[in-house]
Protein backbone atom coordinates (compact mmCIF):
# COMPACT_ATOMS: atom_id res chain seq x y z
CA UNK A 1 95.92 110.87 104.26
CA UNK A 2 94.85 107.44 102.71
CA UNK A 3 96.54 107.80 99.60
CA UNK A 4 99.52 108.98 101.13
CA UNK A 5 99.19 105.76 102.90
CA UNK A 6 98.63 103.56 99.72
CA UNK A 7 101.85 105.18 98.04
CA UNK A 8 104.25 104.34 100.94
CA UNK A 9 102.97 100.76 100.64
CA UNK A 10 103.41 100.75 97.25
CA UNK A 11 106.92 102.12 97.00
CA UNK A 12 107.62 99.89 99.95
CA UNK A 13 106.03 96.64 98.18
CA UNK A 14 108.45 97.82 95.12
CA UNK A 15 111.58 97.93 97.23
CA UNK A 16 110.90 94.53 98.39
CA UNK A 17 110.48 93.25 94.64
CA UNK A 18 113.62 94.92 94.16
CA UNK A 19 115.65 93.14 96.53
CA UNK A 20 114.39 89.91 95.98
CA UNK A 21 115.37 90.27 92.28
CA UNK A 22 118.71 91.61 92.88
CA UNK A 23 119.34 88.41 94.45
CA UNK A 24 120.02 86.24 92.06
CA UNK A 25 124.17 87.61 90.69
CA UNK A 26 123.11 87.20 87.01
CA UNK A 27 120.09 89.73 86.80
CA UNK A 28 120.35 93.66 86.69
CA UNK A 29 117.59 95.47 87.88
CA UNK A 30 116.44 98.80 87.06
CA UNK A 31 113.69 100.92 87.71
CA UNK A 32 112.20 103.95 85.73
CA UNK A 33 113.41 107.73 86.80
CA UNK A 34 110.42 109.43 88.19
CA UNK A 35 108.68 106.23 89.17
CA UNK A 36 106.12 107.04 85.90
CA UNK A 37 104.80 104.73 83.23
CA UNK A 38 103.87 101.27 82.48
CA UNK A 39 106.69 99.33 84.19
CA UNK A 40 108.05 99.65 87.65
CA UNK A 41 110.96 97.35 87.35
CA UNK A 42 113.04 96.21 84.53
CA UNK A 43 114.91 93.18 84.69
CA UNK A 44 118.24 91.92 82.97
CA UNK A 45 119.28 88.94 82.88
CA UNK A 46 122.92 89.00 81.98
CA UNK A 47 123.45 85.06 81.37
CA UNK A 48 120.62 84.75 78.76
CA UNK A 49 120.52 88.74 77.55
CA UNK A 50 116.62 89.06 78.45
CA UNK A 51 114.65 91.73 79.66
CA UNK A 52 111.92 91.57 81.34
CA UNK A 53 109.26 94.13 83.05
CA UNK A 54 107.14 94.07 86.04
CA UNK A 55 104.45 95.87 87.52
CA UNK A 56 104.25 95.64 91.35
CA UNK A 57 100.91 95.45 93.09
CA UNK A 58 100.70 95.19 96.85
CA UNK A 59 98.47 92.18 98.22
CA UNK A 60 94.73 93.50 99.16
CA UNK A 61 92.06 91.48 100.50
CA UNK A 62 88.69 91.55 100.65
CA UNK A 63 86.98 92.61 103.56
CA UNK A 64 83.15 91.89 102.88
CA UNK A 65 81.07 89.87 100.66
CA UNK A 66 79.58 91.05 97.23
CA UNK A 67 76.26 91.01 96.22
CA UNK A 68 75.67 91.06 92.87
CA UNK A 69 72.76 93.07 90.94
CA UNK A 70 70.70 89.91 90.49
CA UNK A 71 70.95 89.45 94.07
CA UNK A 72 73.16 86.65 94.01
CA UNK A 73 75.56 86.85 97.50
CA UNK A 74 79.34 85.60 96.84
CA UNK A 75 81.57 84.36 99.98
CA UNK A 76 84.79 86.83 98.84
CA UNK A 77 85.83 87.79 102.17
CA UNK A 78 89.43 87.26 102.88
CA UNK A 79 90.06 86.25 99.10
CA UNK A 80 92.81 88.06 97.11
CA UNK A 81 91.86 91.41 94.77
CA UNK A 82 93.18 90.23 91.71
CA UNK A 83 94.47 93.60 89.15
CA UNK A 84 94.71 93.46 85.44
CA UNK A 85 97.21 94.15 83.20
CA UNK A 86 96.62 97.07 81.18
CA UNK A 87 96.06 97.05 77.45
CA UNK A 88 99.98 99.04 77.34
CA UNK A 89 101.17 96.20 79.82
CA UNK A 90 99.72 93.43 77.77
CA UNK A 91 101.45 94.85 74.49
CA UNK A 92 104.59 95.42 76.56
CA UNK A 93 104.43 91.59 77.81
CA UNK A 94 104.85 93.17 81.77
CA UNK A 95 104.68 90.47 84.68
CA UNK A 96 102.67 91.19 87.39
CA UNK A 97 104.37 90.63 90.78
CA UNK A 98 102.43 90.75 94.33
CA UNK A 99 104.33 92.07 97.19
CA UNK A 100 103.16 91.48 100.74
């Protein structure tokens, strides 16, 4: 039931992306058929002719400290889970976008 729960976010967190971009009358947005691959949105931008693509991430926080192997205790509650880019993503020059 959880990752049913994480995938409704997550299509949710994209939808809001979506909107947001479609905003702004000089930028097309698309998004892949499927919802597969790299990319979750692509962007056009029909003043300047550039594409752009984005990976959507929904905003996680921590919920408890970390303690290291050395024993070493960090403060991390509350703080933002930060997610890489993927070695595809980097080549692919994808933004990152977090969606509340």
């Amino acid at each position: 039931m959880a990752r049913r729960k994480k995938a409704i976010t997550g299509l949710i967190s994209e939808m809001k992306v979506q909107i947001e971009l479609a905003k702004d009358p000089n930028i097309l947005v698309f998004i892949p058929l499927g919802g597969l691959g790299p990319v979750d949105i692509v962007t056009l931008n029909m003043a300047t002719g550039e594409y752009t693509g984005y990976d959507v991430k929904s905003k996680n926080y921590r919920k408890s400290d970390y303690t290291a192997k050395d024993g070493y205790k960090r403060k991390r509650v509350g703080s933002l889970i930060s997610r890489g880019r993927t070695k595809e993503q980097i080549k692919l020059k994808v933004k990152i976008i977090y969606a509340k």
